[in-house]
PDB file of N, CA and C in Angstrom:
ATOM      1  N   UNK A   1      37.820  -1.181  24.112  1.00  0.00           N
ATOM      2  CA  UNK A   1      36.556  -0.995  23.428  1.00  0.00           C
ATOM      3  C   UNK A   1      36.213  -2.280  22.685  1.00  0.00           C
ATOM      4  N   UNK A   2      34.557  -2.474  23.394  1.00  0.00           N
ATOM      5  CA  UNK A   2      34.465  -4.018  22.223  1.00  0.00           C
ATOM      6  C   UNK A   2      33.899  -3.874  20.737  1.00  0.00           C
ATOM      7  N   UNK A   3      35.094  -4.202  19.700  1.00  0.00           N
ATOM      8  CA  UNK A   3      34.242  -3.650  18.546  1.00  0.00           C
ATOM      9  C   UNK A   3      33.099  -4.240  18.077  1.00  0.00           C
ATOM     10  N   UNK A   4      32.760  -5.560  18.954  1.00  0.00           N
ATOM     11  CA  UNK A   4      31.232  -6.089  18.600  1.00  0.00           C
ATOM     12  C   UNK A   4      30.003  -5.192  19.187  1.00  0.00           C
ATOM     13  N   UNK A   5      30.591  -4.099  20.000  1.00  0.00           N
ATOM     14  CA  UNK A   5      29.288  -3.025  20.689  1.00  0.00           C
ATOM     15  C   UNK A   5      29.136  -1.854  19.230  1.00  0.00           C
ATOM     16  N   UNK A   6      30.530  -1.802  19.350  1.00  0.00           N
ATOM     17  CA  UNK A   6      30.191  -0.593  18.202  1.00  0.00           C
ATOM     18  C   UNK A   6      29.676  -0.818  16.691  1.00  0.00           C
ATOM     19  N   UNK A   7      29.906  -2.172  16.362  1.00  0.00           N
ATOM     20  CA  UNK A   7      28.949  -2.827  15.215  1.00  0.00           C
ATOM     21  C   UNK A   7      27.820  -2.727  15.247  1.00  0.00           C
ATOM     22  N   UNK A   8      27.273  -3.042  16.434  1.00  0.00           N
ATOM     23  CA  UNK A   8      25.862  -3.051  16.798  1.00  0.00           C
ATOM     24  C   UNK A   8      25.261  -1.703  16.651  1.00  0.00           C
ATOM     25  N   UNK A   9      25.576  -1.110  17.748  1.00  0.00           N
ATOM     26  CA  UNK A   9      25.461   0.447  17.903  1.00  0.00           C
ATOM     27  C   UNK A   9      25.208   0.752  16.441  1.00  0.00           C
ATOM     28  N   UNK A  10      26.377   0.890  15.467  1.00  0.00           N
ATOM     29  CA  UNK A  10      26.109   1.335  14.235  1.00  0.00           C
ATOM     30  C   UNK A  10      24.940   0.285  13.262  1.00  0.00           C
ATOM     31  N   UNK A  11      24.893  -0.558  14.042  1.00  0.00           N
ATOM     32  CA  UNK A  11      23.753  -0.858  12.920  1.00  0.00           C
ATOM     33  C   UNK A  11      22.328  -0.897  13.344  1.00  0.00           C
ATOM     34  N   UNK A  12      22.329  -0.817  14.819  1.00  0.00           N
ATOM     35  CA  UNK A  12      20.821   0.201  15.211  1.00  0.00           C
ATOM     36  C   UNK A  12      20.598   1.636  14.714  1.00  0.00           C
ATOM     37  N   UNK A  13      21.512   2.077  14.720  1.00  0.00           N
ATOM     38  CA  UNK A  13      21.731   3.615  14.037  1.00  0.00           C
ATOM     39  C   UNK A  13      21.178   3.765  12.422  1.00  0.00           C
ATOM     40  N   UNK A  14      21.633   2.817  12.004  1.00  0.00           N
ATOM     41  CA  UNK A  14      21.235   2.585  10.282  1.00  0.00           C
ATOM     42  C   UNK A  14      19.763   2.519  10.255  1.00  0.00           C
ATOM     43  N   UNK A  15      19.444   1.037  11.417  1.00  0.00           N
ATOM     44  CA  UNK A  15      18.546   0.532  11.249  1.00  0.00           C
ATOM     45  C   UNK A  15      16.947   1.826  11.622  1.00  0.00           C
ATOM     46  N   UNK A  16      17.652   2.584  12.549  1.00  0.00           N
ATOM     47  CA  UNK A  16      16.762   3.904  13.209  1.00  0.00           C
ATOM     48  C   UNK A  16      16.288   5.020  12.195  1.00  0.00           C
ATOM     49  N   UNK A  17      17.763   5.057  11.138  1.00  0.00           N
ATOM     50  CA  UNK A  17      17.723   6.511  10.139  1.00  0.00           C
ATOM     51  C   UNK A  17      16.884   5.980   9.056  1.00  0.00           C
ATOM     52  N   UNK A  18      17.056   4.847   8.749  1.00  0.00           N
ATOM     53  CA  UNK A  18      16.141   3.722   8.037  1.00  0.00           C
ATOM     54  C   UNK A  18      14.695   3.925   8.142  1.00  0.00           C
ATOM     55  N   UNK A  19      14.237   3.512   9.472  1.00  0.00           N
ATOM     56  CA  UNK A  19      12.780   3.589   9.419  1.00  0.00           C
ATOM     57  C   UNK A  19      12.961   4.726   9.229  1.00  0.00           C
ATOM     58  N   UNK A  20      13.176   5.932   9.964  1.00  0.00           N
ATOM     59  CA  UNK A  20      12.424   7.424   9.560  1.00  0.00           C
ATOM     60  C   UNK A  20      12.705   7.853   7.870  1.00  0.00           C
ATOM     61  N   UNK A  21      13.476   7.317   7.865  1.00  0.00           N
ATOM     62  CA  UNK A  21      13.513   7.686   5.887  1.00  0.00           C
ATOM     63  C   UNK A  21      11.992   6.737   5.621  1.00  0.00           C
ATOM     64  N   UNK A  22      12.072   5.823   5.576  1.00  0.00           N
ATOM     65  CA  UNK A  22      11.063   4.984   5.057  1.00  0.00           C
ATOM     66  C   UNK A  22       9.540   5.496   5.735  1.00  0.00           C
ATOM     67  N   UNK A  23       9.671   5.975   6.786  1.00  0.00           N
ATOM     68  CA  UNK A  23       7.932   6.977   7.693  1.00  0.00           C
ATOM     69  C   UNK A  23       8.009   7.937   6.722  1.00  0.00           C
ATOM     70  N   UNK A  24       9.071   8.763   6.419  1.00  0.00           N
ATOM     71  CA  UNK A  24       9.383   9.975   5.448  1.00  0.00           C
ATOM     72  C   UNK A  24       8.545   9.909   4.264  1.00  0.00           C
ATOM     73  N   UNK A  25       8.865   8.508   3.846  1.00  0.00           N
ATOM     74  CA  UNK A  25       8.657   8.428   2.323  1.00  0.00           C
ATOM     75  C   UNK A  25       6.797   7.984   2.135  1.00  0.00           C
ATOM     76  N   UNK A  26       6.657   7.074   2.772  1.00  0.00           N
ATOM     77  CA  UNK A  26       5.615   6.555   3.093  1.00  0.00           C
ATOM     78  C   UNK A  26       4.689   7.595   3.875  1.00  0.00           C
ATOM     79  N   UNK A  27       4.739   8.730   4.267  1.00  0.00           N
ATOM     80  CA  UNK A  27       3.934   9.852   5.091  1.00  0.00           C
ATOM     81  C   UNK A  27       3.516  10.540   4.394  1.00  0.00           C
ATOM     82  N   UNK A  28       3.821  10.502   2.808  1.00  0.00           N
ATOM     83  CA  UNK A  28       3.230  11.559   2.038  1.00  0.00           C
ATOM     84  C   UNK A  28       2.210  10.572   1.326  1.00  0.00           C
ATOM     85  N   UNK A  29       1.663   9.770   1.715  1.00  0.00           N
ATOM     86  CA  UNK A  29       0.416   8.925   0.939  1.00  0.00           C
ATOM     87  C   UNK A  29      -0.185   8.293   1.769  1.00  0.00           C
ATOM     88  N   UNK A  30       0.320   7.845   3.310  1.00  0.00           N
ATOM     89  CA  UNK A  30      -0.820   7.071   4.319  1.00  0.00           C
ATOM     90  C   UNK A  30      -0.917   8.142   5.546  1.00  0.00           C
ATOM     91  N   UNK A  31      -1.554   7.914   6.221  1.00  0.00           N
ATOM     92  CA  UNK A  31      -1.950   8.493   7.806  1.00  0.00           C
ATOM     93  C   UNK A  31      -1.049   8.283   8.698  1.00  0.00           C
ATOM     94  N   UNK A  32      -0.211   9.003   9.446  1.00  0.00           N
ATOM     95  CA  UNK A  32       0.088   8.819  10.483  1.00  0.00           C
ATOM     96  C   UNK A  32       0.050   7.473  11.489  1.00  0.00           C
ATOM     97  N   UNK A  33      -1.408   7.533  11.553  1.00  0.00           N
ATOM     98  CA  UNK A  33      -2.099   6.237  12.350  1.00  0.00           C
ATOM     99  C   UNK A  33      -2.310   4.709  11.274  1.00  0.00           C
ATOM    100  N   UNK A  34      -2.556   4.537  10.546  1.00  0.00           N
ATOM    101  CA  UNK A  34      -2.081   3.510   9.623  1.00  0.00           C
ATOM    102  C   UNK A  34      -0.318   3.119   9.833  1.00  0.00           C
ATOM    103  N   UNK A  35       0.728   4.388   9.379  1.00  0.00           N
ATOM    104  CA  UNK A  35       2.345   3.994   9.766  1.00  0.00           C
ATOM    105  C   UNK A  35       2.638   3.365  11.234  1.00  0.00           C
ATOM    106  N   UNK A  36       1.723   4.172  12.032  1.00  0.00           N
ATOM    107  CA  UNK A  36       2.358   3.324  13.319  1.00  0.00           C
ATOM    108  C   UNK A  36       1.272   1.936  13.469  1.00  0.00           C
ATOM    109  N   UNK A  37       0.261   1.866  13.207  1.00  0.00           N
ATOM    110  CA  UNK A  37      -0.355   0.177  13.806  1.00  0.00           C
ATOM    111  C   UNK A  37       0.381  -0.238  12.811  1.00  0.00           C
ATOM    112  N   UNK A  38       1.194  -0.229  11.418  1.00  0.00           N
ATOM    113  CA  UNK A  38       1.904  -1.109  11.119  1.00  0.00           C
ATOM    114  C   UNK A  38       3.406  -1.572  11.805  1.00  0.00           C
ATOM    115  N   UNK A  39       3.641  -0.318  11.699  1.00  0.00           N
ATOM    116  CA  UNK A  39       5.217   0.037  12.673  1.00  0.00           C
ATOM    117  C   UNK A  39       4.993  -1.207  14.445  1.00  0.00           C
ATOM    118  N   UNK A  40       4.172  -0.848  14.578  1.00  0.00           N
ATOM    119  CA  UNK A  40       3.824  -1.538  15.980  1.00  0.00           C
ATOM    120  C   UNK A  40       3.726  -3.445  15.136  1.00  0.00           C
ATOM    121  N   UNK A  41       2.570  -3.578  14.608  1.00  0.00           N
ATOM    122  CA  UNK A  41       2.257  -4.924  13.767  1.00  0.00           C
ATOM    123  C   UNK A  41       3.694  -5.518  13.810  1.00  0.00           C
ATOM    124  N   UNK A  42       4.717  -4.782  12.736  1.00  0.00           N
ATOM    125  CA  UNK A  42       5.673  -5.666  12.508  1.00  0.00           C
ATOM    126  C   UNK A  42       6.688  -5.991  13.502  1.00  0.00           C
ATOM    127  N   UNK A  43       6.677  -5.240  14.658  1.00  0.00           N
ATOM    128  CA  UNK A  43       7.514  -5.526  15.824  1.00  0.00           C
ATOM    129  C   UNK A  43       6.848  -6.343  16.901  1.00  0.00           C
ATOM    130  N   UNK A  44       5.506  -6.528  17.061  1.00  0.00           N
ATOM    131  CA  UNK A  44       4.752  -7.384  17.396  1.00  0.00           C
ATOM    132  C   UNK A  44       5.364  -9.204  17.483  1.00  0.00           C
ATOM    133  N   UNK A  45       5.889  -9.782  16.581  1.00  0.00           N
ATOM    134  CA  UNK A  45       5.945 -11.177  16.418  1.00  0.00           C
ATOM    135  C   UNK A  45       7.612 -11.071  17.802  1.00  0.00           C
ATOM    136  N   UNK A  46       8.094 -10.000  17.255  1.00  0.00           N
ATOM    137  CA  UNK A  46       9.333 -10.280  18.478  1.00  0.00           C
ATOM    138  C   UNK A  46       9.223  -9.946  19.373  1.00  0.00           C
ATOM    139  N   UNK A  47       8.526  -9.296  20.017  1.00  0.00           N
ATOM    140  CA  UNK A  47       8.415  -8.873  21.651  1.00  0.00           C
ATOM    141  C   UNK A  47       7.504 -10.255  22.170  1.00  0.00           C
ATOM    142  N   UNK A  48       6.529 -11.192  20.871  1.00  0.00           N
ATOM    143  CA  UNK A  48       6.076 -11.964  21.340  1.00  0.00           C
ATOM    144  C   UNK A  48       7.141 -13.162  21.898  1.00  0.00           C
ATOM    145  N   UNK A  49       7.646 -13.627  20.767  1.00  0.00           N
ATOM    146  CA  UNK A  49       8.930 -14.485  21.218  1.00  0.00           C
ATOM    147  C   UNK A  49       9.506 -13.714  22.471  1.00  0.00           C
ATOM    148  N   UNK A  50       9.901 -12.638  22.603  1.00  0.00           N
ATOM    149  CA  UNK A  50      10.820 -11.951  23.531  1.00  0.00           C
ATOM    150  C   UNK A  50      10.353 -12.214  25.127  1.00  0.00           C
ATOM    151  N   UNK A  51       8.777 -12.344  25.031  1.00  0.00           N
ATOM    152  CA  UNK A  51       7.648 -12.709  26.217  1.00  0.00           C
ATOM    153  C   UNK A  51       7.736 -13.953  26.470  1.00  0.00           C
ATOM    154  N   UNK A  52       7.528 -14.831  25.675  1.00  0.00           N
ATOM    155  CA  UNK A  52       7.897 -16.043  25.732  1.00  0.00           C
ATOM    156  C   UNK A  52       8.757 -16.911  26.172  1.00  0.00           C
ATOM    157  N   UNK A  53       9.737 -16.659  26.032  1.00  0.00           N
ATOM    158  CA  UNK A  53      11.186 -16.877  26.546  1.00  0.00           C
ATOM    159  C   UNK A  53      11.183 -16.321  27.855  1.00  0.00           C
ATOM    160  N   UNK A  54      10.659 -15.399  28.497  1.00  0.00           N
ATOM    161  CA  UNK A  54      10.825 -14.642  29.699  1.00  0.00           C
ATOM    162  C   UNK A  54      10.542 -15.463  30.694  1.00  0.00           C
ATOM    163  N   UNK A  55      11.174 -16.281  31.864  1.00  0.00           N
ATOM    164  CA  UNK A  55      10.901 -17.221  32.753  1.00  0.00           C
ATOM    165  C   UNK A  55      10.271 -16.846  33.742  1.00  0.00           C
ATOM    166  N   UNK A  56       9.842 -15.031  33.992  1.00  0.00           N
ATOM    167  CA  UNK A  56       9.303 -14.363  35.176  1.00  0.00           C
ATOM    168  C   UNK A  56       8.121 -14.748  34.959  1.00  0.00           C
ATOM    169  N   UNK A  57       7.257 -15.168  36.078  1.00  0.00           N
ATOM    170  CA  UNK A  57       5.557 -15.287  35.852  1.00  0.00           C
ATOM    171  C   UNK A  57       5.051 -14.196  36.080  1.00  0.00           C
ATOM    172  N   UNK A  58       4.026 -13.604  35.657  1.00  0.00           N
ATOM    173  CA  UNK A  58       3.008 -12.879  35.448  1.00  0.00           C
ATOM    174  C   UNK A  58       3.728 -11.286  35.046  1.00  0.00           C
ATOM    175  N   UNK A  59       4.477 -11.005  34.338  1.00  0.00           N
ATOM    176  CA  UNK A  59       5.416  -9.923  34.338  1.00  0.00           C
ATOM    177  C   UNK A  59       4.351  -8.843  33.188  1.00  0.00           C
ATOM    178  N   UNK A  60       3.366  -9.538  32.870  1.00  0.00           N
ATOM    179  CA  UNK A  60       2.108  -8.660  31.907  1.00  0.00           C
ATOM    180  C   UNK A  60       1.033  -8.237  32.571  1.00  0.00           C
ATOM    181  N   UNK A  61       0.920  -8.130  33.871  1.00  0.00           N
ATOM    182  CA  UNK A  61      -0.036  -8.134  34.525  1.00  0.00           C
ATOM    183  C   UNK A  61       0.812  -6.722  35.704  1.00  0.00           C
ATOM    184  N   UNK A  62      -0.309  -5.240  35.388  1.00  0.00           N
ATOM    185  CA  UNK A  62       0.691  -4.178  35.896  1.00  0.00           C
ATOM    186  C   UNK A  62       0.713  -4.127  37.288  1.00  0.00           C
ATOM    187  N   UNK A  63       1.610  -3.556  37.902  1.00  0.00           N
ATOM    188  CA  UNK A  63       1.489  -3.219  39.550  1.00  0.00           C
ATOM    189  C   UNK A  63       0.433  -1.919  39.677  1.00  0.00           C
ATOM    190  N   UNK A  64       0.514  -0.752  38.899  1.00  0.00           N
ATOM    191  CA  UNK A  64      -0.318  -0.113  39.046  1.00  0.00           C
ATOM    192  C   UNK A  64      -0.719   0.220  37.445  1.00  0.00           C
ATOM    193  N   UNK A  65      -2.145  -0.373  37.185  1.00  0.00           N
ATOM    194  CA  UNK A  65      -2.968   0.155  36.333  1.00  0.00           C
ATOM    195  C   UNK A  65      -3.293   1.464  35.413  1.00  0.00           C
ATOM    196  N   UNK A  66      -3.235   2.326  36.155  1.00  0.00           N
ATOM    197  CA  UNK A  66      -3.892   3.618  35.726  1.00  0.00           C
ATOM    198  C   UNK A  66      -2.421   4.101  35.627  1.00  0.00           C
ATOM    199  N   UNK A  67      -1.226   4.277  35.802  1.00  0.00           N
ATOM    200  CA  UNK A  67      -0.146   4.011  35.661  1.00  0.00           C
ATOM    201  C   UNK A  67       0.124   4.298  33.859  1.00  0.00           C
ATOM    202  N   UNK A  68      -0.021   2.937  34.243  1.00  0.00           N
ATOM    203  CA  UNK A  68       0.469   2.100  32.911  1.00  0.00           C
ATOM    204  C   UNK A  68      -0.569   2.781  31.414  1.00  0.00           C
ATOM    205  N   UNK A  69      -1.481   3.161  32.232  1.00  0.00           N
ATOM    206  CA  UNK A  69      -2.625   3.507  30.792  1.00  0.00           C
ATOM    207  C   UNK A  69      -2.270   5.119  30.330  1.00  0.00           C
ATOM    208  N   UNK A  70      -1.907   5.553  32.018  1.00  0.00           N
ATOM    209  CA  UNK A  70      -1.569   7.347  31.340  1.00  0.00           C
ATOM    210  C   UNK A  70      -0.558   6.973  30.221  1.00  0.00           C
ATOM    211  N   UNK A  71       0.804   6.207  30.495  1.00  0.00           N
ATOM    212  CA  UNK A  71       1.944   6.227  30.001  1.00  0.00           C
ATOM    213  C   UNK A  71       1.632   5.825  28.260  1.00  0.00           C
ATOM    214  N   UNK A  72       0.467   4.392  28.212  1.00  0.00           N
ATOM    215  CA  UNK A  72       0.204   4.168  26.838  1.00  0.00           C
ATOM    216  C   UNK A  72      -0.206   5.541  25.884  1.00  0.00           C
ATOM    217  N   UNK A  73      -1.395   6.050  27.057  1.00  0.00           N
ATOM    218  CA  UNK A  73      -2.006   7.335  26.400  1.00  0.00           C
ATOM    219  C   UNK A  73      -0.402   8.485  25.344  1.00  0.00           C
ATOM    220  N   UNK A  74       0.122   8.375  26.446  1.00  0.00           N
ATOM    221  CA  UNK A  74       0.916   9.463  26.341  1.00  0.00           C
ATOM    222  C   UNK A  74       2.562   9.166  24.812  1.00  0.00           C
ATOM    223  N   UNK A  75       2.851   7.844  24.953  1.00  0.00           N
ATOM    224  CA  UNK A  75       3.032   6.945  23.992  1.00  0.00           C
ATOM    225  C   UNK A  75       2.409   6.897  22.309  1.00  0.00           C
ATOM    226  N   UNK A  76       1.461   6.608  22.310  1.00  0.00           N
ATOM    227  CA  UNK A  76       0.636   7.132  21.307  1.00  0.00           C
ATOM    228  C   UNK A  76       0.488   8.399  20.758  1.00  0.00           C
ATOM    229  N   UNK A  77       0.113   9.430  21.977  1.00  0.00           N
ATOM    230  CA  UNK A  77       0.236  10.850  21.495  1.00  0.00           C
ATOM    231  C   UNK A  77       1.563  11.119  21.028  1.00  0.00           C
ATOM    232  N   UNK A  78       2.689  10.710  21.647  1.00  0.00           N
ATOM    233  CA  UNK A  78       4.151  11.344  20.631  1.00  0.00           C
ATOM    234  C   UNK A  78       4.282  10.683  19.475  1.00  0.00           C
ATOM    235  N   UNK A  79       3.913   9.359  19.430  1.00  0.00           N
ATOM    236  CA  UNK A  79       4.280   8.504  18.467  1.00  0.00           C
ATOM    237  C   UNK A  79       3.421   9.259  17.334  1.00  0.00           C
ATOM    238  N   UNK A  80       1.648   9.835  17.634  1.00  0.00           N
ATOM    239  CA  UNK A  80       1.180  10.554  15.930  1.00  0.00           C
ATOM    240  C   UNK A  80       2.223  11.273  15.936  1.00  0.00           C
ATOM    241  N   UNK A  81       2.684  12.321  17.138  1.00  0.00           N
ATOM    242  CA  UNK A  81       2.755  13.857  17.107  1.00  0.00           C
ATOM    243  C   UNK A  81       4.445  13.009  16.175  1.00  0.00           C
ATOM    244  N   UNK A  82       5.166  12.627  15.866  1.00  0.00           N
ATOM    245  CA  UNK A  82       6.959  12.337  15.738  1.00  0.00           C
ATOM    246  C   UNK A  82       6.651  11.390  14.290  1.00  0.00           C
ATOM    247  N   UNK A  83       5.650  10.863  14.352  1.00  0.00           N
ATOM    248  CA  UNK A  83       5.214  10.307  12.821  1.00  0.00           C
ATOM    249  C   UNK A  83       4.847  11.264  12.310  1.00  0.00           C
ATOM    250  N   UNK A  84       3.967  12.561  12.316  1.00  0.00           N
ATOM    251  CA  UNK A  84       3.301  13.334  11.205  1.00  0.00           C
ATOM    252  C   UNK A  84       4.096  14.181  11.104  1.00  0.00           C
ATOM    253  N   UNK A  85       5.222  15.107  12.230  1.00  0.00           N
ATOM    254  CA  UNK A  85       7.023  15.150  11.535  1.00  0.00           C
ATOM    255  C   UNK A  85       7.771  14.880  10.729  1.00  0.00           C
ATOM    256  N   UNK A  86       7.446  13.727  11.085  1.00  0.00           N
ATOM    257  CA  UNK A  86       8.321  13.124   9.938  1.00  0.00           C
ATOM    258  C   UNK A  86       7.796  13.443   8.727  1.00  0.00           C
ATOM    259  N   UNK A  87       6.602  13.261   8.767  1.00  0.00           N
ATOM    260  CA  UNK A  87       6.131  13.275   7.197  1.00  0.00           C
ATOM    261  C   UNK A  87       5.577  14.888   6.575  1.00  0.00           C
ATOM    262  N   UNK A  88       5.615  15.756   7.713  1.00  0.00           N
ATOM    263  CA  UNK A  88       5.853  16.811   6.772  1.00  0.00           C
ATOM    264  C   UNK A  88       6.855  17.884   6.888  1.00  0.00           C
ATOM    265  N   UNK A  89       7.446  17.619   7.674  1.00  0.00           N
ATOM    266  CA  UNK A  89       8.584  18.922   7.995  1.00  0.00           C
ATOM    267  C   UNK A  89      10.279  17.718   7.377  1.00  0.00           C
ATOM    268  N   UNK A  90      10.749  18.733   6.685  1.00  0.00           N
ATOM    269  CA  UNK A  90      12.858  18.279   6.677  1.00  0.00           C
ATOM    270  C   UNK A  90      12.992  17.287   7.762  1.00  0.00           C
ATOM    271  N   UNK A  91      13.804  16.163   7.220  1.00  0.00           N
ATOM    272  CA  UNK A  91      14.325  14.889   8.055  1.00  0.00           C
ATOM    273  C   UNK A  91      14.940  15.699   8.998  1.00  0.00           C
ATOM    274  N   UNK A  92      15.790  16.966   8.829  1.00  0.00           N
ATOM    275  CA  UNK A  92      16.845  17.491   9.577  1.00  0.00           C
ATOM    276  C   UNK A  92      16.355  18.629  10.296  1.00  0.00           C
ATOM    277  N   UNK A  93      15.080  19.230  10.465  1.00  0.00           N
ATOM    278  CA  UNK A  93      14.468  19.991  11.082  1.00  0.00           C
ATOM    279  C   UNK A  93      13.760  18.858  12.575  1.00  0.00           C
ATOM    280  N   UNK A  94      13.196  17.615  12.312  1.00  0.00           N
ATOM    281  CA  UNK A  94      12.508  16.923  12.734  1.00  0.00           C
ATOM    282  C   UNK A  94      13.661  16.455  13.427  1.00  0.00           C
ATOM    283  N   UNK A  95      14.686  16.063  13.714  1.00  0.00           N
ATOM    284  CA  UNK A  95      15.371  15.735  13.923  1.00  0.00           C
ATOM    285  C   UNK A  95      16.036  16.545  15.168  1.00  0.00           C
ATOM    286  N   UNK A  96      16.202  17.843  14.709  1.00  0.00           N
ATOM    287  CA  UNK A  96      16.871  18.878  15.468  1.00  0.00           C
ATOM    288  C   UNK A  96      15.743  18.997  16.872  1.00  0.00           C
ATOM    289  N   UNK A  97      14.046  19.095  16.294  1.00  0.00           N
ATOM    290  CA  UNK A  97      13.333  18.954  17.406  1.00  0.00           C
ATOM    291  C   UNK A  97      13.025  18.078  18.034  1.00  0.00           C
ATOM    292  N   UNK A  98      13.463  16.633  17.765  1.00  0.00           N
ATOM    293  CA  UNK A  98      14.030  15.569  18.559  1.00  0.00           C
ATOM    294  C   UNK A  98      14.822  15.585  19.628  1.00  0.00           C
ATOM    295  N   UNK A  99      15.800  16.145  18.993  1.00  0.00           N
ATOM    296  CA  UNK A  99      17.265  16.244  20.080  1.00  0.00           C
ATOM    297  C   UNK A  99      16.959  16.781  21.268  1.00  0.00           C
ATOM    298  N   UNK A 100      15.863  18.209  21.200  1.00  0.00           N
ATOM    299  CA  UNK A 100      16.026  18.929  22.356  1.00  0.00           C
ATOM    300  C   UNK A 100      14.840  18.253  23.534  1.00  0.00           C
ATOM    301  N   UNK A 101      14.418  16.761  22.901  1.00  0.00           N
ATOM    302  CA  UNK A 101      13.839  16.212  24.194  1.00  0.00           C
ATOM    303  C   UNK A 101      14.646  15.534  25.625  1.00  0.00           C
ATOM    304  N   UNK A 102      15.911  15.569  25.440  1.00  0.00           N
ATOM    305  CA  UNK A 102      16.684  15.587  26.736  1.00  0.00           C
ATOM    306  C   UNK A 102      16.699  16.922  27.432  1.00  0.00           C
ATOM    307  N   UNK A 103      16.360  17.882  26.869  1.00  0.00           N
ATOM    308  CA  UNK A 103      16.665  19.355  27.469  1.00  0.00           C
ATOM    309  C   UNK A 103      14.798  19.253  28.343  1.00  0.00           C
ATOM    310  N   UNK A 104      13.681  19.394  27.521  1.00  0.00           N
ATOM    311  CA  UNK A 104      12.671  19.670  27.845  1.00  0.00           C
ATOM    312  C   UNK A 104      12.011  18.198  29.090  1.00  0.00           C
ATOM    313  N   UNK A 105      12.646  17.423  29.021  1.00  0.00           N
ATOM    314  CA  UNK A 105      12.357  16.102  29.672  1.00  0.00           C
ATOM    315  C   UNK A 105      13.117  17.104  31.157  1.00  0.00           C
ATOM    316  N   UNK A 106      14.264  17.555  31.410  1.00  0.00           N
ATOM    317  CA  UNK A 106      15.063  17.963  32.680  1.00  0.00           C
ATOM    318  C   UNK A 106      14.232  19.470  32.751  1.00  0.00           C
ATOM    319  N   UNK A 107      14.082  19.925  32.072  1.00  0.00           N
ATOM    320  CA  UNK A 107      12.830  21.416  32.670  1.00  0.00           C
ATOM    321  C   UNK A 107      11.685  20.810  33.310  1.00  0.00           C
ATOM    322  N   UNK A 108      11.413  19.764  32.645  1.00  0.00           N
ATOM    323  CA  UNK A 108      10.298  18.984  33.383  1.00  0.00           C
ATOM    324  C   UNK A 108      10.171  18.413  34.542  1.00  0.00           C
ATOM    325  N   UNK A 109      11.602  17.729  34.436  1.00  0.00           N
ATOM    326  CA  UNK A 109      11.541  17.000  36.112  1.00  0.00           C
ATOM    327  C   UNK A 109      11.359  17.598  37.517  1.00  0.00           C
ATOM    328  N   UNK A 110      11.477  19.152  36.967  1.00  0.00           N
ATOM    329  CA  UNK A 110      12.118  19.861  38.711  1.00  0.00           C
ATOM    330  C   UNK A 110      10.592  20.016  38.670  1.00  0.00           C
ATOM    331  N   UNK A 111       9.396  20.663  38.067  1.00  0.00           N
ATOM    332  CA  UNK A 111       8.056  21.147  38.549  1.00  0.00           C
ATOM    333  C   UNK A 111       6.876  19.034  38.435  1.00  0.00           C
ATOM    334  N   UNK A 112       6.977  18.707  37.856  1.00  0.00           N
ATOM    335  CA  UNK A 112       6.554  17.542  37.861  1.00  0.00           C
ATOM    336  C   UNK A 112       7.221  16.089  38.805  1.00  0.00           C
ATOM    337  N   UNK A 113       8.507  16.157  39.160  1.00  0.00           N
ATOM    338  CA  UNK A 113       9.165  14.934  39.516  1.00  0.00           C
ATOM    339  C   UNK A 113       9.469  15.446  40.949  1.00  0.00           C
ATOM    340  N   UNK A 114       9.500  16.702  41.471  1.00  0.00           N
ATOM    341  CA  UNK A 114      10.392  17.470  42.307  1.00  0.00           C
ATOM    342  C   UNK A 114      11.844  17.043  42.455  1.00  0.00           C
ATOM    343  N   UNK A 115      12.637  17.067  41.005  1.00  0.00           N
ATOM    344  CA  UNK A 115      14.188  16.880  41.285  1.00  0.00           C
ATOM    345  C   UNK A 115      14.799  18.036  40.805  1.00  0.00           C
ATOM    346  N   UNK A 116      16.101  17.755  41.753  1.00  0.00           N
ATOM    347  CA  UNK A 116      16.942  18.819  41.765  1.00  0.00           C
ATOM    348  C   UNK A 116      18.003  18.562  40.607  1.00  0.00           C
ATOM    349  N   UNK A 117      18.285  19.736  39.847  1.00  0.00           N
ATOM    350  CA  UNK A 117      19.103  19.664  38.528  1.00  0.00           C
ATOM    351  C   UNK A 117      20.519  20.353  39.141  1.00  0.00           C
TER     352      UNK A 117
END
């Protein structure tokens, strides 16, 4: 086991329980939609560098369009629906209905994806 994975690991973990304490705290005085264009804003400067550095050409430019826009659509909608959670229901209720999106993602796949479970 490399203990430089599990450092990490644990300090994305911090860094994860972190923001939602801080959406928590901050949800009882701004909007939903204000927390995330900031939430988005401040992660903004590194995905720019992160683009930058990327030696693939044209890797921003989609293969399929309409694609890519359902997925934003759909992005956005969890992101209010998991921000305004946060901010009014128990860290540990919000949480619990987190978890069971590996369960409802595999009910999903067999009528939407046609896969076999």
């Amino acid at each position: 086991m490399d203990l430089r994975g599990v450092l990490y690991a644990l300090a994305a973990f911090a860094i994860f329980a972190t923001h939602d304490a801080i959406i928590k705290t901050l949800g009882q005085g701004y909007s939903p939609i204000q927390l995330i264009f900031f939430s988005t804003l401040f992660g903004f400067p590194l995905v720019t560098l992160m683009l930058m550095h990327d030696p693939t050409r044209g890797n921003l430019r989609p293969v399929h369009p309409v694609w890519v826009g359902i997925r934003t659509a759909a992005t956005v909608g969890a992101s209010l629906c998991v921000f305004y959670a946060f901010s009014v229901l128990p860290l540990a209720q919000t949480y619990a209905i987190l978890f069971t999106m590996p369960l409802i993602i595999t009910v999903l796949a067999v009528p939407m994806l046609g896969e076999r479970i």
